[in-house]
Protein backbone atom coordinates (compact mmCIF):
# COMPACT_ATOMS: atom_id res chain seq x y z
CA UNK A 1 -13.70 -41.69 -1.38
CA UNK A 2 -13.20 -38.68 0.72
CA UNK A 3 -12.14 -39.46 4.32
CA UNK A 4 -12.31 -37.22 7.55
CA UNK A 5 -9.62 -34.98 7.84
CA UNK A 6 -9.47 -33.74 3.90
CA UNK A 7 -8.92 -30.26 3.61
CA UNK A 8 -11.61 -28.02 1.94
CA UNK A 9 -11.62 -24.24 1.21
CA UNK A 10 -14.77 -22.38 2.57
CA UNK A 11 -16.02 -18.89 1.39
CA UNK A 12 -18.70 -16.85 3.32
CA UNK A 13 -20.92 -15.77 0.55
CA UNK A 14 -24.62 -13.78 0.70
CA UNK A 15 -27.94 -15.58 0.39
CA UNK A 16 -30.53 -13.91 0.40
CA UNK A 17 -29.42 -11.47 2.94
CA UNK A 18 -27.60 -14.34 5.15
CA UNK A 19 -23.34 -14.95 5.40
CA UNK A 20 -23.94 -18.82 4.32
CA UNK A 21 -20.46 -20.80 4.14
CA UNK A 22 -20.16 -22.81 0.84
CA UNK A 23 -17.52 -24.53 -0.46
CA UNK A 24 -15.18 -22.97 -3.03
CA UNK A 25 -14.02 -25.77 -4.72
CA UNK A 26 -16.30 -25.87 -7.28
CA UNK A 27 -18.52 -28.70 -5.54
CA UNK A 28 -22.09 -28.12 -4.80
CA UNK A 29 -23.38 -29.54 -1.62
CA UNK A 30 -26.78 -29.26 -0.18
CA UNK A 31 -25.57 -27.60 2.80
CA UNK A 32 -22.36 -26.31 4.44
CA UNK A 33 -21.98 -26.58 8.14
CA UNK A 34 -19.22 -25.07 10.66
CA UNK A 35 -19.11 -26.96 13.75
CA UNK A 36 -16.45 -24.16 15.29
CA UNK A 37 -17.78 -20.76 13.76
CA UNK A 38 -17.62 -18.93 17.00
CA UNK A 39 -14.07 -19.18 17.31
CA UNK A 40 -14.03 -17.08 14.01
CA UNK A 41 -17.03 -14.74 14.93
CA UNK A 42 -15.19 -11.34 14.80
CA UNK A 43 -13.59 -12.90 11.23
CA UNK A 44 -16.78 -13.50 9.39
CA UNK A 45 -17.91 -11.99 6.54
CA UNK A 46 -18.90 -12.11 2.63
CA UNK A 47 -16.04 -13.19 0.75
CA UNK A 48 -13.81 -14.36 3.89
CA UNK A 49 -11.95 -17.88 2.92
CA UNK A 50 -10.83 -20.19 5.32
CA UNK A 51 -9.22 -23.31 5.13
CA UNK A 52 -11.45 -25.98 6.81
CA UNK A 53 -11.27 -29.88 7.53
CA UNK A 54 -13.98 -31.98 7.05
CA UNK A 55 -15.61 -33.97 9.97
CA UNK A 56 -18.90 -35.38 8.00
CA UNK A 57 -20.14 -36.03 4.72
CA UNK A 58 -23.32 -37.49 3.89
CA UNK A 59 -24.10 -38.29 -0.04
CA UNK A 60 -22.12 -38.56 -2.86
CA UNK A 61 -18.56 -36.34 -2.97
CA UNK A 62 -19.32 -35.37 -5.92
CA UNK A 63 -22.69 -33.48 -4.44
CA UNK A 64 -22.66 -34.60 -1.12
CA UNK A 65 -26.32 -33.34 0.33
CA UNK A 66 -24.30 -31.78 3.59
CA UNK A 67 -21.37 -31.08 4.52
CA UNK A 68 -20.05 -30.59 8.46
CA UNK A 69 -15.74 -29.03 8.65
CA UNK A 70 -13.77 -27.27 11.16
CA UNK A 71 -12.35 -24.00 10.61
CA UNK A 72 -8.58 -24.14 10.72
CA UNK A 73 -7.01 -20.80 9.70
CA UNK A 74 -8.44 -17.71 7.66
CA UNK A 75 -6.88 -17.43 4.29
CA UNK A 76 -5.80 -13.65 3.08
CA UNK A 77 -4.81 -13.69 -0.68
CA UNK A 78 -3.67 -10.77 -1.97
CA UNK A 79 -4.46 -10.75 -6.00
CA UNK A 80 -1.00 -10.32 -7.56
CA UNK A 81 -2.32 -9.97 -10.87
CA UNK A 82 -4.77 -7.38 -9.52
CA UNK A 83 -1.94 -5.72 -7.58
CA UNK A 84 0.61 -6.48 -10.75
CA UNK A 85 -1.22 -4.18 -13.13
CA UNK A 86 -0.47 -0.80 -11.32
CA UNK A 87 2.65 -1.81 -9.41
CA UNK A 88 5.72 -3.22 -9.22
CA UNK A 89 6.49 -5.93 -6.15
CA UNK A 90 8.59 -8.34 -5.28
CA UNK A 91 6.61 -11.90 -5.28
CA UNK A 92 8.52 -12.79 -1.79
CA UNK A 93 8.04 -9.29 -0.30
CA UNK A 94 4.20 -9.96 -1.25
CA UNK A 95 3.79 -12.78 0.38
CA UNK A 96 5.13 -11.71 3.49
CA UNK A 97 2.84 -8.75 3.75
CA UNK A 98 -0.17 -11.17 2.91
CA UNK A 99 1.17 -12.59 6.37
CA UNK A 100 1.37 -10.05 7.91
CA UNK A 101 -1.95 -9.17 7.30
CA UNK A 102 -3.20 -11.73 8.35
CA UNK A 103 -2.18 -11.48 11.90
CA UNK A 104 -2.87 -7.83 11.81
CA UNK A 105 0.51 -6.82 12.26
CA UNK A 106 1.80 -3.32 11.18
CA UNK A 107 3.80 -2.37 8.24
CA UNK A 108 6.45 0.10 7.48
CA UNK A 109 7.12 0.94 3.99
CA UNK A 110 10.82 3.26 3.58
CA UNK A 111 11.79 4.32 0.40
CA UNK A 112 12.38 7.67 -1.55
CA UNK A 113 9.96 10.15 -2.69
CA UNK A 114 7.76 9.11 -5.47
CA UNK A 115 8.76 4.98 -4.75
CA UNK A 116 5.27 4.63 -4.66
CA UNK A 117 4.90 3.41 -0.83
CA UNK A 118 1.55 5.69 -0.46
CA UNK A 119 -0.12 4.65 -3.78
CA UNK A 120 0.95 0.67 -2.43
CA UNK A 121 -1.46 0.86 0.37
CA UNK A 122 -4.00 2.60 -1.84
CA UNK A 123 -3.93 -0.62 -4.40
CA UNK A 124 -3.30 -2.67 -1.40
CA UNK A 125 -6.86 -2.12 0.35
CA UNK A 126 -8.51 -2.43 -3.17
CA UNK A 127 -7.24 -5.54 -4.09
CA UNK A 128 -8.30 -6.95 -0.50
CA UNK A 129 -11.86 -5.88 -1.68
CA UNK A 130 -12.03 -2.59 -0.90
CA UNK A 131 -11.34 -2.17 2.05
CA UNK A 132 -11.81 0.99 3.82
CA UNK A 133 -9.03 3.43 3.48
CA UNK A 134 -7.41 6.52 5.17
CA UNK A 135 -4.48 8.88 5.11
CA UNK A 136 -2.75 10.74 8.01
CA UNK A 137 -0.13 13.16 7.26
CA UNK A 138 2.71 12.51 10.15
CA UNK A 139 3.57 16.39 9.73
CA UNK A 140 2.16 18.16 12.93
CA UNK A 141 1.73 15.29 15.11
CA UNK A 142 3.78 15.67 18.30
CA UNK A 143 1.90 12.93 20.20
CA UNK A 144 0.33 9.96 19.58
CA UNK A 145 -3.54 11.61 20.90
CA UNK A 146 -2.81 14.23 18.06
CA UNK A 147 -3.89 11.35 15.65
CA UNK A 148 -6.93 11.02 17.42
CA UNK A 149 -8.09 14.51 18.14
CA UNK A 150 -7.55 17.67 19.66
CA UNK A 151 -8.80 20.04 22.55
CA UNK A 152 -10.42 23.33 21.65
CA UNK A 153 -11.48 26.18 23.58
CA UNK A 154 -15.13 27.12 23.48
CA UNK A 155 -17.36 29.49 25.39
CA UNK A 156 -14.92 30.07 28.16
CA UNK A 157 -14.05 25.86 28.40
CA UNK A 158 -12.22 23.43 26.88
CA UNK A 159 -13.34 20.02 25.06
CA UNK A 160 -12.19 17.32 22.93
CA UNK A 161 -12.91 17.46 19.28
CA UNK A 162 -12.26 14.10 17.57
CA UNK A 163 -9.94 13.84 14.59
CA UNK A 164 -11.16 12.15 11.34
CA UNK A 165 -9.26 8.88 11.92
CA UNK A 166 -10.57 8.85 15.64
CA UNK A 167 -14.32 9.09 13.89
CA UNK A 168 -12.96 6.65 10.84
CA UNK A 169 -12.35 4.10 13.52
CA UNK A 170 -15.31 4.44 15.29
CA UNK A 171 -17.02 3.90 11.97
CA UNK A 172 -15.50 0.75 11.01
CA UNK A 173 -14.66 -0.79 14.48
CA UNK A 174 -17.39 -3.21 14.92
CA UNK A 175 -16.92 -4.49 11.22
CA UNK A 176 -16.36 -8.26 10.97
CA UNK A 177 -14.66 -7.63 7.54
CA UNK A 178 -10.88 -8.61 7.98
CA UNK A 179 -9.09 -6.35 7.44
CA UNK A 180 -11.18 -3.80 9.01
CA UNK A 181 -9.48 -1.45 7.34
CA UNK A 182 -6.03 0.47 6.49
CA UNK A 183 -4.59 3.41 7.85
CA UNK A 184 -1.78 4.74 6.43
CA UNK A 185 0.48 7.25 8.71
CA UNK A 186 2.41 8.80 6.22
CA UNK A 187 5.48 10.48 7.09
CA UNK A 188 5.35 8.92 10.49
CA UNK A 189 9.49 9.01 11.50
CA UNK A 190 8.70 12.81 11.74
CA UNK A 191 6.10 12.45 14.44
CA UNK A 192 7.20 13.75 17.70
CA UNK A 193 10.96 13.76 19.14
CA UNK A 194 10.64 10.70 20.47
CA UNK A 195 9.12 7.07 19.64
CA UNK A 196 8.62 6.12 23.17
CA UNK A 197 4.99 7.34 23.02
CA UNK A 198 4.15 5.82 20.04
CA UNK A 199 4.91 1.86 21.36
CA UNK A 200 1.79 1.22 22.56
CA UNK A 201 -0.22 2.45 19.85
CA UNK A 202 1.58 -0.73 17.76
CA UNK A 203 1.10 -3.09 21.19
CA UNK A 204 -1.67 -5.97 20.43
CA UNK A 205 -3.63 -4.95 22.94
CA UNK A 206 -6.24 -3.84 20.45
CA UNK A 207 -6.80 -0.37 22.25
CA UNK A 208 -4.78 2.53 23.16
CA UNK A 209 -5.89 5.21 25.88
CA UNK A 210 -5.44 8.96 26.61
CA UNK A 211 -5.63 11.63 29.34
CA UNK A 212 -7.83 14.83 27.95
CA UNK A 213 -9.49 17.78 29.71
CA UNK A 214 -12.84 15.11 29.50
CA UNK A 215 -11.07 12.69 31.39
CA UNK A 216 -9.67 9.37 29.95
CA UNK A 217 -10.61 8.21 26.68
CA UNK A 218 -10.27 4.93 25.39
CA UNK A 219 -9.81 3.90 21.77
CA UNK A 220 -10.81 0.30 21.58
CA UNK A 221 -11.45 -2.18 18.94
CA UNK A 222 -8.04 -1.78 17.40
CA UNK A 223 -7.56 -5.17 16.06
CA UNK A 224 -8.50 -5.75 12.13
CA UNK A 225 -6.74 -2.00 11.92
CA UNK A 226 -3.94 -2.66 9.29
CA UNK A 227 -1.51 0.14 10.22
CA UNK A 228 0.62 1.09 7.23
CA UNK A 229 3.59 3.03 8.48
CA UNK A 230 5.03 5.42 5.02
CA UNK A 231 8.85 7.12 5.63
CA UNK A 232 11.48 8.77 3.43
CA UNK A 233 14.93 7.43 4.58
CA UNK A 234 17.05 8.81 7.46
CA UNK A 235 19.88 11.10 6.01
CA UNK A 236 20.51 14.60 3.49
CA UNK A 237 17.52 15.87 2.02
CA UNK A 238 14.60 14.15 4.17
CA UNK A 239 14.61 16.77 7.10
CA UNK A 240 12.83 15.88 10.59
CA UNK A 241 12.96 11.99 9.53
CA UNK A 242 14.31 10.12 12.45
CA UNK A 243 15.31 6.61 12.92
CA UNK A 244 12.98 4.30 14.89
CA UNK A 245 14.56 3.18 18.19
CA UNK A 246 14.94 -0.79 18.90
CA UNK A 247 11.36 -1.10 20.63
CA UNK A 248 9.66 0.09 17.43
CA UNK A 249 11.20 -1.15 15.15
CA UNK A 250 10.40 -4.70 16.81
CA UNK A 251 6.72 -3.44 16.67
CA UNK A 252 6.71 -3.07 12.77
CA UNK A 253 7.35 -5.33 9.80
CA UNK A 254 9.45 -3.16 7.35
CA UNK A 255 9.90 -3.47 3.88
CA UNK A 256 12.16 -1.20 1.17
CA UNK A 257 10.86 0.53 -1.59
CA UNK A 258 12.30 1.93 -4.88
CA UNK A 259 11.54 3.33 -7.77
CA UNK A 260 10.20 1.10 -10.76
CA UNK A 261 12.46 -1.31 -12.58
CA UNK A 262 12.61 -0.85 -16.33
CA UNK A 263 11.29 -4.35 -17.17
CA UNK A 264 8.06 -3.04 -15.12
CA UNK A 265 7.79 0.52 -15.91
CA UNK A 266 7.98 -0.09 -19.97
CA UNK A 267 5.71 -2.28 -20.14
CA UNK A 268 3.18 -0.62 -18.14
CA UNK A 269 3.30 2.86 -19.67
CA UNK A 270 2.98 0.74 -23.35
CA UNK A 271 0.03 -0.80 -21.99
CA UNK A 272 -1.24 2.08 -20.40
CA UNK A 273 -0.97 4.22 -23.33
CA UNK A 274 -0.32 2.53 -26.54
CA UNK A 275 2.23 4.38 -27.27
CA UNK A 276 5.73 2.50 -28.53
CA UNK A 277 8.09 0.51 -26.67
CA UNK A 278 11.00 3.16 -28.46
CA UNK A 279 8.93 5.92 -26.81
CA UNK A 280 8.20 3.73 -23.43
CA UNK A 281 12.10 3.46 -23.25
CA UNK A 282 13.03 7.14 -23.87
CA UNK A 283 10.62 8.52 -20.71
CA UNK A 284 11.84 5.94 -18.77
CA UNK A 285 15.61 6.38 -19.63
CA UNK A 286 14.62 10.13 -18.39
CA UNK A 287 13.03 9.30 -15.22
CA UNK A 288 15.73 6.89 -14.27
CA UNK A 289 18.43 9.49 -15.09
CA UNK A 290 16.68 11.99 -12.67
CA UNK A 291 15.77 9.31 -9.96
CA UNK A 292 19.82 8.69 -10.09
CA UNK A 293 20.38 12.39 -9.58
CA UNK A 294 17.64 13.49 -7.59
CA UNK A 295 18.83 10.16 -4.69
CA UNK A 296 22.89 11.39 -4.89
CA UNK A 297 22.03 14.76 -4.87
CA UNK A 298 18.97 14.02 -1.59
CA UNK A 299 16.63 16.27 -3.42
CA UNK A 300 13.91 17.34 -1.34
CA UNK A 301 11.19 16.60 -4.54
CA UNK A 302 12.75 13.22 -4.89
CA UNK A 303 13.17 11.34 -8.64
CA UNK A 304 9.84 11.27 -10.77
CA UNK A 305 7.14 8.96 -9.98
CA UNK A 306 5.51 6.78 -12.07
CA UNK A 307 2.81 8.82 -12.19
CA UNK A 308 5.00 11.88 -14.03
CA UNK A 309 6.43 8.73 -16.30
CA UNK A 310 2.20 8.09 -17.11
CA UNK A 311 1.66 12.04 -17.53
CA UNK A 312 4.17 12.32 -20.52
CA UNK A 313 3.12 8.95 -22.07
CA UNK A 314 -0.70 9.63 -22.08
CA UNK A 315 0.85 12.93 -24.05
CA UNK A 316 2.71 11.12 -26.44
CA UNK A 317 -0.26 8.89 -26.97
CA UNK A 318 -2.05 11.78 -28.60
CA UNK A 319 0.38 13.40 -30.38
CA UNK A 320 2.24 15.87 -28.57
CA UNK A 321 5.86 15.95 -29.19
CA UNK A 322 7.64 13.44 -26.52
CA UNK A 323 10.44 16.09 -25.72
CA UNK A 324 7.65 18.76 -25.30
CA UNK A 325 6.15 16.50 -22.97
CA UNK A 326 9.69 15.31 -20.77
CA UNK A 327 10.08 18.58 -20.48
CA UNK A 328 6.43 19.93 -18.78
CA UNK A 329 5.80 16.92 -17.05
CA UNK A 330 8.89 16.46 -15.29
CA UNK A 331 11.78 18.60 -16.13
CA UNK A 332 10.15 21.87 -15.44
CA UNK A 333 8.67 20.76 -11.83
CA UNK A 334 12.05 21.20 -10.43
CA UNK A 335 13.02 24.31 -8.88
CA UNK A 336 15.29 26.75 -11.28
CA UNK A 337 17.27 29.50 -11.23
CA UNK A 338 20.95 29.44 -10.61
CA UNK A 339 23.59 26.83 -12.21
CA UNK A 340 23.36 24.78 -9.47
CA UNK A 341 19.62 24.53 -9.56
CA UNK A 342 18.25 20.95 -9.69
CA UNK A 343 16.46 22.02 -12.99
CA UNK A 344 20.06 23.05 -15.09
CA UNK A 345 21.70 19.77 -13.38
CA UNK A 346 19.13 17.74 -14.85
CA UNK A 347 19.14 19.45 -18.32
CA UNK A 348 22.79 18.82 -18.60
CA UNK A 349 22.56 15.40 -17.63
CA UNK A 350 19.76 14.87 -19.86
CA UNK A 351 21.64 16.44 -22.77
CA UNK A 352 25.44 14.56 -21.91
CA UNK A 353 23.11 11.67 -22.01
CA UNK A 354 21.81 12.28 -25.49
CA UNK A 355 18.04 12.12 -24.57
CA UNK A 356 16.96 15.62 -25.04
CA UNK A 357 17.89 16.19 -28.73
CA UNK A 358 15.21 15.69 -31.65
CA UNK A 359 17.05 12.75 -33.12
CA UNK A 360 16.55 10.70 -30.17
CA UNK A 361 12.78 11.06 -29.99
CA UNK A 362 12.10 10.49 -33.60
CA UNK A 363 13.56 6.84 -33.58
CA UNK A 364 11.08 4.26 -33.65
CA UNK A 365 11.28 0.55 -33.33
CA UNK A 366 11.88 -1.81 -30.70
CA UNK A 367 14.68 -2.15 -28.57
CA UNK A 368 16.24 -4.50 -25.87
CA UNK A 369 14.97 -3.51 -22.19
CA UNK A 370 17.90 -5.53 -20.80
CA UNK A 371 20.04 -3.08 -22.44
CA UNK A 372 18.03 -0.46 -19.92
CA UNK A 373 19.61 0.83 -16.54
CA UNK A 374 18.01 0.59 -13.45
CA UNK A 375 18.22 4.02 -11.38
CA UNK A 376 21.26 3.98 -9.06
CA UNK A 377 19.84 4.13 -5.24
């Protein structure tokens, strides 16, 4: 018997060109009605879950003919297997983002270059079905209005000429998707000289407003706008990155990044590929050398990512000679020259390591990945 009260999970689906709730339990009912649906108005959409309690049932529970529930709280799921597949995650740090999305809270993602924190938010609004995405380079913003726009001259006057996330937003404003969408301010500790200006921007007010040679405008709407805050740590080799004062910092949710671990990064580049675990373990032996180098050393290019890790295995994959490969696909992209060059301090680490000689790359079987170091950060 099912009594009032039991909890049931409802999903917004399309009928015929209607948002009908149904329930996504596997049950079939008749029909599917939510006495409180105006409380979730701006949340509504196709494919939007919520967890709902019922108030009546008439017919069998099996296939009742209708079915009347209260909408209790949204449910955001982030796919981990979906999200699995191309990156690497903590399950706990996962499900506090999926939290934080929820409430619409911002997110600051700090880690080295090549950590992957830009190509996170890229999977990230994917996974949450494709939800709209956009990049802003924090380079050459001073101000928070120079993310929405700037004034040009013209014909003798001046006027404001929005920017393409001021337009993006006007786009996707009105959407009841949730998220609306994520923008990702990459780079954004090297915005400005100060945070101060910044604060409201991250206030949940839902709008933030402007003084311009047009008078005031108003960017409204705000709310269902994941912002996704991207930063190289404070210290040698990330120049212009400052740290975020107290006020900001209680604004944002933040969350470290590093490179790949081993036991994810094999793995992945095997299934990627099809090459060997014995060549899987040799790139990634490389990259982790580098990565160790390239974070003591605060190497403006950063350690490899695991797209230069993909780049030599989709190589090896069709033949061409794994040390060939290291070598063009990561080696040679850092700067030369001189014995103190980050290119000759990698080759002799490489070499002291014994992975850039021809008997190391023509071994094949499998070996432990325990027996693997992690880069040193």
């Amino acid at each position: 018997m099912t009594t009032i009260g039991t909890e049931y999970e409802i999903v917004f689906v399309d009928q015929g060109g209607t948002i009908t709730p149904t329930l996504a339990s596997g049950k079939r009912a008749g029909k599917v009605e939510v006495r409180n649906l105006e409380a979730f108005a701006d949340r509504i959409c196709v494919g939007a879950r919520f967890a709902a309690s019922l108030i009546e049932m008439k017919g069998p529970a099996r296939c009742p003919s209708s079915v009347i529930v209260h909408l209790e709280r949204q449910i955001i799921a982030i796919d981990g297997k979906g999200l699995g597949a191309d990156f690497w995650i903590r399950p706990e740090t996962l499900a506090l983002i999926e939290a934080d999305i929820h409430f619409g809270r911002s997110i600051r993602l700090v880690g080295p270059k090549g950590s992957g924190k830009t190509t996170f938010a890229q999977i990230l609004a994917k996974v949450l079905g494709n939800v709209p995405f956009i990049k802003v380079d924090g380079t050459g913003i001073f101000k928070p209005k120079d993310l929405f726009g700037a004034e040009s001259a013209e014909s003798g006057s001046t006027k404001w000429v929005p920017s393409d996330l001021m337009l993006f937003i006007g786009k996707y404003r009105s959407s009841k998707q949730w998220p609306k969408a994520i923008v990702c301010l990459d780079e954004f500790s090297r915005m400005g000289h100060s945070m101060g200006p910044f604060h409201p921007l991250f206030d949940h007010t839902g709008q933030y407003s402007f003084t311009t040679t047009d008078g005031t405008i108003v960017i409204d709407g705000l709310k269902g706008f994941i912002f996704i805050l991207t930063d190289n740590p404070v210290g040698p080799g990330y120049i212009g990155n400052q740290s975020l004062d107290s006020a900001m910092s209680d604004r944002v949710e933040e969350y470290e990044f590093t490179y790949p671990p081993p036991e994810w990064e094999i793995p992945w580049l095997v299934g990627k590929t099809k090459i060997n675990e014995t060549e899987a373990i040799q790139i990634v032996q490389v990259a982790n050398e580098i990565r160790t180098l390239a974070t003591a050393q605060a190497w403006d290019q950063g350690g490899p990512s695991p797209r230069r890790t993909l780049r030599v295995a989709e190589d090896v994959s069709i033949g061409k000679p794994i040390l060939l490969a290291i070598s063009a696909r990561i080696v040679d992209r850092y700067p030369g020259g001189d014995a103190e060059s980050p290119r000759l301090v990698i080759q002799q680490r490489l070499k002291s390591a014994s992975l850039l000689n021809e008997q190391s790359s023509s071994v094949r079987g499998v070996v432990n990945i325990a027996e693997i170091g992690a880069p040193v950060i």
